[in-house]
PDB file of N, CA and C in Angstrom:
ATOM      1  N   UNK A   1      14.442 -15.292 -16.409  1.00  0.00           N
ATOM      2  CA  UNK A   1      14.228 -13.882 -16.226  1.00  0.00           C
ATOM      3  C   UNK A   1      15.089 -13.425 -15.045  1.00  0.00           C
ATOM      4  N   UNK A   2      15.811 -12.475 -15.380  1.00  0.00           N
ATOM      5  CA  UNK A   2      16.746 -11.843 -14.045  1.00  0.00           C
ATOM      6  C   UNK A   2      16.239 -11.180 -13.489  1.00  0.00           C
ATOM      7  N   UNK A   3      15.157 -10.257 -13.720  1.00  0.00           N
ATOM      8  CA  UNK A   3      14.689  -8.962 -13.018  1.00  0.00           C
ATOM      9  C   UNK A   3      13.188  -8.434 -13.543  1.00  0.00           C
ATOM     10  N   UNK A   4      12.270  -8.270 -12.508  1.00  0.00           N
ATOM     11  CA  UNK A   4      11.065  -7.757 -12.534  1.00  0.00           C
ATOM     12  C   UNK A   4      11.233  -6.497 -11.912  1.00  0.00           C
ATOM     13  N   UNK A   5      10.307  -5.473 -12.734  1.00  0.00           N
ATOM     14  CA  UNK A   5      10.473  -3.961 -12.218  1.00  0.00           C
ATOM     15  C   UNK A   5       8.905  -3.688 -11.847  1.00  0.00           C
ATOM     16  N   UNK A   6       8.694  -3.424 -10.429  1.00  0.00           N
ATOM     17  CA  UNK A   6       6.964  -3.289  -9.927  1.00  0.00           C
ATOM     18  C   UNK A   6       7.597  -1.807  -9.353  1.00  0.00           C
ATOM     19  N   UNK A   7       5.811  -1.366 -10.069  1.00  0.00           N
ATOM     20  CA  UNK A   7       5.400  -0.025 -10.038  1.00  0.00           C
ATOM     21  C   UNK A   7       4.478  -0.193  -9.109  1.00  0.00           C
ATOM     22  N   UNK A   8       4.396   0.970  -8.537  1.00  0.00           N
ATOM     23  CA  UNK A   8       3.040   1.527  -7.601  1.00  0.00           C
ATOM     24  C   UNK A   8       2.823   0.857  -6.796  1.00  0.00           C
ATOM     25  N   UNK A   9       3.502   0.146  -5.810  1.00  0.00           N
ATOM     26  CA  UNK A   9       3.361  -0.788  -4.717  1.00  0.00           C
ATOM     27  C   UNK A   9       2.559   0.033  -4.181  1.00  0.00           C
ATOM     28  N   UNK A  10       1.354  -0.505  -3.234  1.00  0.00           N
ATOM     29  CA  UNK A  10       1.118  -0.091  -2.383  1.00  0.00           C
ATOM     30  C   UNK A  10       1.854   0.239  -1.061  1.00  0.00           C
ATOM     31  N   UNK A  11       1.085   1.500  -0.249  1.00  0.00           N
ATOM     32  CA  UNK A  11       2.240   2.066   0.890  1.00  0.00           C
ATOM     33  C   UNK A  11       2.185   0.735   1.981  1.00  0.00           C
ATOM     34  N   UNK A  12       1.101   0.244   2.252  1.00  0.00           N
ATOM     35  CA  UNK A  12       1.037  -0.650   3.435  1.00  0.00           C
ATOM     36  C   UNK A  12       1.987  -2.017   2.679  1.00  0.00           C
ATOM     37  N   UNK A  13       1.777  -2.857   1.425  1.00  0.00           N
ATOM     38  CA  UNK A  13       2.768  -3.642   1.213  1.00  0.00           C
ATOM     39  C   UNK A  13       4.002  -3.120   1.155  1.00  0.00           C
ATOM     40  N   UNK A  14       4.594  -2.162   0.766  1.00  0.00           N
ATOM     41  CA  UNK A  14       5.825  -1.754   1.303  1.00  0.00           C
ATOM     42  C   UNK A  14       6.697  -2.199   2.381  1.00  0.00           C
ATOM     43  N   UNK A  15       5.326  -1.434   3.136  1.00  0.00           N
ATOM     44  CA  UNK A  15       6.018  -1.550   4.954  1.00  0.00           C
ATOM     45  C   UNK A  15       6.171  -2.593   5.484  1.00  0.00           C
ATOM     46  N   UNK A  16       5.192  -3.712   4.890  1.00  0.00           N
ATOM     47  CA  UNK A  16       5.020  -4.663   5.180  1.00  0.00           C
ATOM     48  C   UNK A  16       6.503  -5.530   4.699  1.00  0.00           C
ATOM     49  N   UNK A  17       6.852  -5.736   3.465  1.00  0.00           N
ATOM     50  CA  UNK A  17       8.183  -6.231   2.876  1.00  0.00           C
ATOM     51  C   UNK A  17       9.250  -5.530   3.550  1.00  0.00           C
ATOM     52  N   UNK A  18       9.383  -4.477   4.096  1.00  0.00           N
ATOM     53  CA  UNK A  18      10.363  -3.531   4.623  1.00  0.00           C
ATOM     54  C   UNK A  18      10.523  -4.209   6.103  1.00  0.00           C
ATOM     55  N   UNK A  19       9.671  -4.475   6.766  1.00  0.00           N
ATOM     56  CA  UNK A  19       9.670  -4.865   8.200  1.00  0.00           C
ATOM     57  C   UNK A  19      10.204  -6.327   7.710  1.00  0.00           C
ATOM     58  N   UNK A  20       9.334  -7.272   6.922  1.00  0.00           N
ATOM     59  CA  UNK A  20       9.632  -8.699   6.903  1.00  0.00           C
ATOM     60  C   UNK A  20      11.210  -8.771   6.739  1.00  0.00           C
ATOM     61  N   UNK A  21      11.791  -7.679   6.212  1.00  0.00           N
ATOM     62  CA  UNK A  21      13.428  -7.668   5.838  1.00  0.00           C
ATOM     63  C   UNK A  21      14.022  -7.714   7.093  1.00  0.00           C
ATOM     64  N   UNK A  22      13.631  -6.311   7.620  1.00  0.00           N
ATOM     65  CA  UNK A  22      14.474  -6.341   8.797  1.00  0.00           C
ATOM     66  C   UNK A  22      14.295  -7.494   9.732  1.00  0.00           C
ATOM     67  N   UNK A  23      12.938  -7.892  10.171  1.00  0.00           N
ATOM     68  CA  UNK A  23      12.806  -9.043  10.979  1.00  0.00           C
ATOM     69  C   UNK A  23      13.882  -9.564  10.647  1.00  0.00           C
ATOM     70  N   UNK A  24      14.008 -10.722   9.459  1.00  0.00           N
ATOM     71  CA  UNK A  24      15.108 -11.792   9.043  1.00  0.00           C
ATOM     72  C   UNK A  24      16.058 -11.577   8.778  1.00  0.00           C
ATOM     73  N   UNK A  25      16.413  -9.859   8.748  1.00  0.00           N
ATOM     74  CA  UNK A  25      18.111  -9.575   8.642  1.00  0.00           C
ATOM     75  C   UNK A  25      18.343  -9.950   6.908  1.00  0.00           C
ATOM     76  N   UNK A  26      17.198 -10.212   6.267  1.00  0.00           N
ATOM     77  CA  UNK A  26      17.241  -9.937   4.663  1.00  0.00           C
ATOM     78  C   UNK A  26      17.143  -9.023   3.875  1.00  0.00           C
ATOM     79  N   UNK A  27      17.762  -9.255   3.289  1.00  0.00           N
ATOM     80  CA  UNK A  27      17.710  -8.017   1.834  1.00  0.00           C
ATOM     81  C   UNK A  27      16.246  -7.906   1.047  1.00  0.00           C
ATOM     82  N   UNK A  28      15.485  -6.849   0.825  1.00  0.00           N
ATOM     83  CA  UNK A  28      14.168  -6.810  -0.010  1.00  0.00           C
ATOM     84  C   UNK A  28      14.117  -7.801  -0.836  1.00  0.00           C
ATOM     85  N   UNK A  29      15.240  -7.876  -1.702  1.00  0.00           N
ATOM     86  CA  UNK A  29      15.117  -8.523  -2.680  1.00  0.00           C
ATOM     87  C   UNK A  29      14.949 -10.287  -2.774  1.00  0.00           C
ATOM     88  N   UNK A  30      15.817 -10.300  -1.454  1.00  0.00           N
ATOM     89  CA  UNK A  30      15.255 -11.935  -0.944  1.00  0.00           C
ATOM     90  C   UNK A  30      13.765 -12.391  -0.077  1.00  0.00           C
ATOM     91  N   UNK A  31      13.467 -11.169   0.380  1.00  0.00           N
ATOM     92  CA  UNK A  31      12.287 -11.280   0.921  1.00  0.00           C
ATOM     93  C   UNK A  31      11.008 -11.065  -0.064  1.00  0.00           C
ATOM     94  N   UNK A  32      11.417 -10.611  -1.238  1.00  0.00           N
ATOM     95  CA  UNK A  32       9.986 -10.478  -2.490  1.00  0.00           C
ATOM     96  C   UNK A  32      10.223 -11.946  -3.007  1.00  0.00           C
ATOM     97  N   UNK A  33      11.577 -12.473  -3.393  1.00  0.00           N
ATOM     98  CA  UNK A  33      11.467 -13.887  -3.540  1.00  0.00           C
ATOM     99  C   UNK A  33      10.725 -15.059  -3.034  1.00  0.00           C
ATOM    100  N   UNK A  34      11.136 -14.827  -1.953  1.00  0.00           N
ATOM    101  CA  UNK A  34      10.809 -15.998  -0.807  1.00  0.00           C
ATOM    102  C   UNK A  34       9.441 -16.262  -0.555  1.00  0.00           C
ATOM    103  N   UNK A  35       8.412 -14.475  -0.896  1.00  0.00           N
ATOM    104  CA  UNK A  35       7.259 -14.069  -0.285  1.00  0.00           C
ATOM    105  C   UNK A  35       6.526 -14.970  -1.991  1.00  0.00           C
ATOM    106  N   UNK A  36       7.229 -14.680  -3.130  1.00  0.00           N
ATOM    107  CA  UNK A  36       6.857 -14.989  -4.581  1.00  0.00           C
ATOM    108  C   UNK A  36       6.510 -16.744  -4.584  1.00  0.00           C
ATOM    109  N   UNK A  37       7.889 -17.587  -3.983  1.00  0.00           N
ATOM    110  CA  UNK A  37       7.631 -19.017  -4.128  1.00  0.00           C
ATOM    111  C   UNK A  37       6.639 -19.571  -3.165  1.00  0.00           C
ATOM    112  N   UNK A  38       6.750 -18.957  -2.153  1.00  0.00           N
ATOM    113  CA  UNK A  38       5.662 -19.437  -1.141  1.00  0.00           C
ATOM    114  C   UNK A  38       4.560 -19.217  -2.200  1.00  0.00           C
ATOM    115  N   UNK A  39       3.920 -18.061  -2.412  1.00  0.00           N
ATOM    116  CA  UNK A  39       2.660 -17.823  -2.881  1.00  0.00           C
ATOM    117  C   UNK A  39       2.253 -18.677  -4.860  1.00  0.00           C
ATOM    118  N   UNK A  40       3.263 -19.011  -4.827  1.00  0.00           N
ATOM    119  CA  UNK A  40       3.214 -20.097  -6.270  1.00  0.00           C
ATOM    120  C   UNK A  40       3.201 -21.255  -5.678  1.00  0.00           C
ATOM    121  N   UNK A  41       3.849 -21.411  -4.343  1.00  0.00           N
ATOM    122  CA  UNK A  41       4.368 -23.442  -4.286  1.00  0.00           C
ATOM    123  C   UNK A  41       5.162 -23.626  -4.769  1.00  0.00           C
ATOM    124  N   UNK A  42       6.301 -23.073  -5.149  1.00  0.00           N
ATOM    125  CA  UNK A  42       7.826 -22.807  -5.619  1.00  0.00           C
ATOM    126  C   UNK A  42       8.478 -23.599  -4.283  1.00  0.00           C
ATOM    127  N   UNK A  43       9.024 -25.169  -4.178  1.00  0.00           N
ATOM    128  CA  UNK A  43      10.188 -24.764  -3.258  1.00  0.00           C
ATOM    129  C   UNK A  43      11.534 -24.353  -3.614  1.00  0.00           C
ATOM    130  N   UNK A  44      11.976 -24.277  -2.522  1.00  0.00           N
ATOM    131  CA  UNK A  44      13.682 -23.688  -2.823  1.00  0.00           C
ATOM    132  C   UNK A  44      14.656 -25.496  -3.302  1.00  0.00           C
ATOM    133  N   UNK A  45      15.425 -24.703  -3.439  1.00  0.00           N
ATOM    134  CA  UNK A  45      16.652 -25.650  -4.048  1.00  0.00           C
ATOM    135  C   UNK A  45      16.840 -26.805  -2.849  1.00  0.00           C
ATOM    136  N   UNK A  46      17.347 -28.110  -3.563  1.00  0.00           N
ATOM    137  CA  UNK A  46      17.587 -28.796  -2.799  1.00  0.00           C
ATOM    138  C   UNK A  46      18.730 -28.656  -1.420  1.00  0.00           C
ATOM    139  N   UNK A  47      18.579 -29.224  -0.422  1.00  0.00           N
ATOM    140  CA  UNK A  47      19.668 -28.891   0.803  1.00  0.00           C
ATOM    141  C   UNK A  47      19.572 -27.887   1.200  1.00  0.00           C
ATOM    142  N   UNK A  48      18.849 -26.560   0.750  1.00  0.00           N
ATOM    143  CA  UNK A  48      18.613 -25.297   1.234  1.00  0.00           C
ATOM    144  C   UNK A  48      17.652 -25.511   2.866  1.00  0.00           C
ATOM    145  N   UNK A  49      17.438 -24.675   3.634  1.00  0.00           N
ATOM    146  CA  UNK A  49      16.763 -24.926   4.916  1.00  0.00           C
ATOM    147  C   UNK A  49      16.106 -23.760   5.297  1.00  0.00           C
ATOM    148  N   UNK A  50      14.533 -24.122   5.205  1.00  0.00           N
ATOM    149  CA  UNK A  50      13.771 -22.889   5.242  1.00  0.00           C
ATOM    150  C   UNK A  50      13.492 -22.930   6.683  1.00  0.00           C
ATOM    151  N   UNK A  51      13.603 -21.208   7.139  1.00  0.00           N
ATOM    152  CA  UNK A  51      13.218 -21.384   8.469  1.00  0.00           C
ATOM    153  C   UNK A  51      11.709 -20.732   8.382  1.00  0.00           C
ATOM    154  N   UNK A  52      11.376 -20.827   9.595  1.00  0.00           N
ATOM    155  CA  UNK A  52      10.050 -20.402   9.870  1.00  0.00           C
ATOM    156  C   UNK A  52       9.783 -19.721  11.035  1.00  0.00           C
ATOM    157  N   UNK A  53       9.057 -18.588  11.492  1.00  0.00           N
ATOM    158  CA  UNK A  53       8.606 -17.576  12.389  1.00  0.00           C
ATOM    159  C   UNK A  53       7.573 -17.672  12.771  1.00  0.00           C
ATOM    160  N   UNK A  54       7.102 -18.797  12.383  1.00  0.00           N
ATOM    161  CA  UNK A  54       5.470 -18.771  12.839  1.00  0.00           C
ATOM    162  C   UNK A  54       5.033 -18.251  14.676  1.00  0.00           C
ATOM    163  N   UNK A  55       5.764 -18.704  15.585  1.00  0.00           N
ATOM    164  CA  UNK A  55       5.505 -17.854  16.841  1.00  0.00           C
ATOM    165  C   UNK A  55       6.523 -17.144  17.385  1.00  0.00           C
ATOM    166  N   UNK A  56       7.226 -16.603  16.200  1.00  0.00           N
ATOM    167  CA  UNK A  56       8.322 -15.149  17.242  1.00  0.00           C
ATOM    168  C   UNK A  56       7.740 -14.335  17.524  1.00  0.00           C
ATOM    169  N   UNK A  57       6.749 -13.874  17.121  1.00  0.00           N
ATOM    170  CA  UNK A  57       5.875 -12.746  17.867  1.00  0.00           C
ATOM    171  C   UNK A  57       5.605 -12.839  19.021  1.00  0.00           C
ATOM    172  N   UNK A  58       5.684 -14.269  19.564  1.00  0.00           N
ATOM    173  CA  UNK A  58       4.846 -14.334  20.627  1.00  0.00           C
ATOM    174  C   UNK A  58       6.093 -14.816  21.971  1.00  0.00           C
ATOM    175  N   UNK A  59       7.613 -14.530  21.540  1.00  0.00           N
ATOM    176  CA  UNK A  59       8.460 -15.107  22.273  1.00  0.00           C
ATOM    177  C   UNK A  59       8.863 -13.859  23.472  1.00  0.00           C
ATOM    178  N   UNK A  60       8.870 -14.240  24.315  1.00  0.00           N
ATOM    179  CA  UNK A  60       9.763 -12.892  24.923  1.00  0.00           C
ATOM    180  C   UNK A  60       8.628 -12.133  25.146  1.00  0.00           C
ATOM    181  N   UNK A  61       6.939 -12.107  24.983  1.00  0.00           N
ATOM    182  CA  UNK A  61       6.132 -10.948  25.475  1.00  0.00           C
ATOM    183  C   UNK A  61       5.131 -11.271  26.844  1.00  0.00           C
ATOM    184  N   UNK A  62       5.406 -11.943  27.207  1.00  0.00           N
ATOM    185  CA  UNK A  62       4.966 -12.775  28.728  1.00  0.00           C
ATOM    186  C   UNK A  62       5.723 -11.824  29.370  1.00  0.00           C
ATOM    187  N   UNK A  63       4.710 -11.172  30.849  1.00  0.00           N
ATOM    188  CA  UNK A  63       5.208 -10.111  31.867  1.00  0.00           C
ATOM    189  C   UNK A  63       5.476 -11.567  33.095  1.00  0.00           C
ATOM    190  N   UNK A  64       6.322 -11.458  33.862  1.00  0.00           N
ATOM    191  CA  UNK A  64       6.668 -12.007  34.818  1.00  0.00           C
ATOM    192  C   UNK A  64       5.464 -12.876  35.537  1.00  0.00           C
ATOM    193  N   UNK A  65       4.474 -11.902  35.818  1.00  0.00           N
ATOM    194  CA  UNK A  65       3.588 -12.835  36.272  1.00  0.00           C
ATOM    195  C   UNK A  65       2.647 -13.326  34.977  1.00  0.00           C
ATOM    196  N   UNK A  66       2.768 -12.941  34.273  1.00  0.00           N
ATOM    197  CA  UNK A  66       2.256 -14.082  33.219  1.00  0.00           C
ATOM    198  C   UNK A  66       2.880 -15.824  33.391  1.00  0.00           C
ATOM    199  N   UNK A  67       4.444 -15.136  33.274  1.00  0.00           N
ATOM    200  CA  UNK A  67       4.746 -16.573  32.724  1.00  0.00           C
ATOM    201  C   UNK A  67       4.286 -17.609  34.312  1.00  0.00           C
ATOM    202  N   UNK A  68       4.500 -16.499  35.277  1.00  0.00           N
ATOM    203  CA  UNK A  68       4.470 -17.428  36.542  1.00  0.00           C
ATOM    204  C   UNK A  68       2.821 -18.229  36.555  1.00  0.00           C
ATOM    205  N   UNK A  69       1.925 -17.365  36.155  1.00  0.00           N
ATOM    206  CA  UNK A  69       0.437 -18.207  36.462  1.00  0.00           C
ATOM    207  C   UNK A  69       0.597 -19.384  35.334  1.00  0.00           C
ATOM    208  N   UNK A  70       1.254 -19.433  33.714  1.00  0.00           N
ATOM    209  CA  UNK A  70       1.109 -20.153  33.164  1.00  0.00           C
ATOM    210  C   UNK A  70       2.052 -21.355  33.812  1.00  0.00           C
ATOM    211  N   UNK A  71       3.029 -21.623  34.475  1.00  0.00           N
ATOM    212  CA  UNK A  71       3.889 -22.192  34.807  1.00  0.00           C
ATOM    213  C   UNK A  71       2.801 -23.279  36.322  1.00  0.00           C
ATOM    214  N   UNK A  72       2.878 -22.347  37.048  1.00  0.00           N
ATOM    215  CA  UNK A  72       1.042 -22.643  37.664  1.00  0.00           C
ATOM    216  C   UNK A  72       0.430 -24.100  37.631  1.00  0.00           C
ATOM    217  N   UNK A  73      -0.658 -23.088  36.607  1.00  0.00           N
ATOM    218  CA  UNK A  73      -1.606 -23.825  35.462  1.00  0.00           C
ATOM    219  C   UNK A  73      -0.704 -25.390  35.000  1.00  0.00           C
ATOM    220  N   UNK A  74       0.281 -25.441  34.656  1.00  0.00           N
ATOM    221  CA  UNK A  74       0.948 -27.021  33.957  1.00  0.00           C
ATOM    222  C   UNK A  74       1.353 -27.120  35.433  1.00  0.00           C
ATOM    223  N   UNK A  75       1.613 -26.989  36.266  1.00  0.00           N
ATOM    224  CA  UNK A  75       2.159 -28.168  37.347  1.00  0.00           C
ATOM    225  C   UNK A  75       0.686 -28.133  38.083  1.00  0.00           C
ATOM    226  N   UNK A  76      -0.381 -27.716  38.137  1.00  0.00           N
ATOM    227  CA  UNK A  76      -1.801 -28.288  38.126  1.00  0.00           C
ATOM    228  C   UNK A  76      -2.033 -29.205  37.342  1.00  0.00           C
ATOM    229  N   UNK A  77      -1.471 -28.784  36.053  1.00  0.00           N
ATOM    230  CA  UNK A  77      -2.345 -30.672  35.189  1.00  0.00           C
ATOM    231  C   UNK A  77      -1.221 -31.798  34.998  1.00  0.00           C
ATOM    232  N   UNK A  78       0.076 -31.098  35.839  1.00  0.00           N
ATOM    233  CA  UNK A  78       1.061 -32.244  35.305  1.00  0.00           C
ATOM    234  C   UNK A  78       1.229 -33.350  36.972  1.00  0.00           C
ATOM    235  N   UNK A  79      -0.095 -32.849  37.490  1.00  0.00           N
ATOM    236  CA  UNK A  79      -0.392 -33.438  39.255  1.00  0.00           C
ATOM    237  C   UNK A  79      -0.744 -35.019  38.518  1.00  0.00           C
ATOM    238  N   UNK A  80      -0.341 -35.866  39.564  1.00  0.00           N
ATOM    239  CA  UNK A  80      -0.732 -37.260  39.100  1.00  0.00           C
ATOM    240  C   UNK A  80      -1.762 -37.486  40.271  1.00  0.00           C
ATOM    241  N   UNK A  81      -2.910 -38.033  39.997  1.00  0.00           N
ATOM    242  CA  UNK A  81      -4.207 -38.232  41.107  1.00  0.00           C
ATOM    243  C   UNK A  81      -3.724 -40.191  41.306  1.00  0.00           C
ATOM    244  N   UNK A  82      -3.403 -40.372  42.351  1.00  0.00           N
ATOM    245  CA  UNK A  82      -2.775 -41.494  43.004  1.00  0.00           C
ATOM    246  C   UNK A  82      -4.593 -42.472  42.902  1.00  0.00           C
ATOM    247  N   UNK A  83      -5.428 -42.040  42.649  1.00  0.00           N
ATOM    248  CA  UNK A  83      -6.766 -42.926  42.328  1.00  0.00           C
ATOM    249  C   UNK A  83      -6.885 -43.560  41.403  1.00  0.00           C
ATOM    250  N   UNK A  84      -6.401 -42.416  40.349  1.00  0.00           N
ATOM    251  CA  UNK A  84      -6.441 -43.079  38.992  1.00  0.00           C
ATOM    252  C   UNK A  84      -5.417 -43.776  38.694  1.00  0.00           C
ATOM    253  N   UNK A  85      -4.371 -44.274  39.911  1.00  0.00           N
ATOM    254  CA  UNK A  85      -3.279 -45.102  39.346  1.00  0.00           C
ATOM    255  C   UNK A  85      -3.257 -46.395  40.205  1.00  0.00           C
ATOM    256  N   UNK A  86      -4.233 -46.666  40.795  1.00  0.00           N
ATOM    257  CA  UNK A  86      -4.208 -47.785  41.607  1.00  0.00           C
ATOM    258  C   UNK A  86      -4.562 -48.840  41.001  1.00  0.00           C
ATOM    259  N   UNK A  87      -4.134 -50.228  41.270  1.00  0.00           N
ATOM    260  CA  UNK A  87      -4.734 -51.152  40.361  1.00  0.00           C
ATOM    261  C   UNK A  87      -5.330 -52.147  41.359  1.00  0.00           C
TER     262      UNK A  87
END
């Protein structure tokens, strides 16, 4: 089959496929694909290389002192207690 023609999308899936495009710099038409095999268990072709976004949302939104208390926090647990290393 070359081509499926969908009626009456809803407005919020729209926006939703419309944004997922732009995110990945894809074309709709690769992004209804991609969104189609995932949701069957379709993989892609061999040697092909799927990427994944699972935490870009979350890259780049740390305010300065965020990142500084989290930075903190790990050189608190990355402390070595000289007790627990004595033999």
């Amino acid at each position: 089959m070359k081509a499926i023609t969908l009626r009456n999308l809803p407005p919020e899936l729209t926006r939703i496929i419309r944004q997922k495009a732009d995110e990945q710099h894809a074309s709709i038409n690769k992004v209804v694909i991609s969104l189609l095999e995932k949701s069957v268990g379709v993989r892609r072709k061999k040697g092909e290389v799927t990427l994944h976004h699972d935490l870009d949302a979350l890259a780049g939104t740390w305010t300065r002192e965020e990142a500084a208390a989290f930075n903190r926090a790990l050189t608190r647990q990355r402390a070595i207690d000289p007790d627990l290393w004595r033999r």
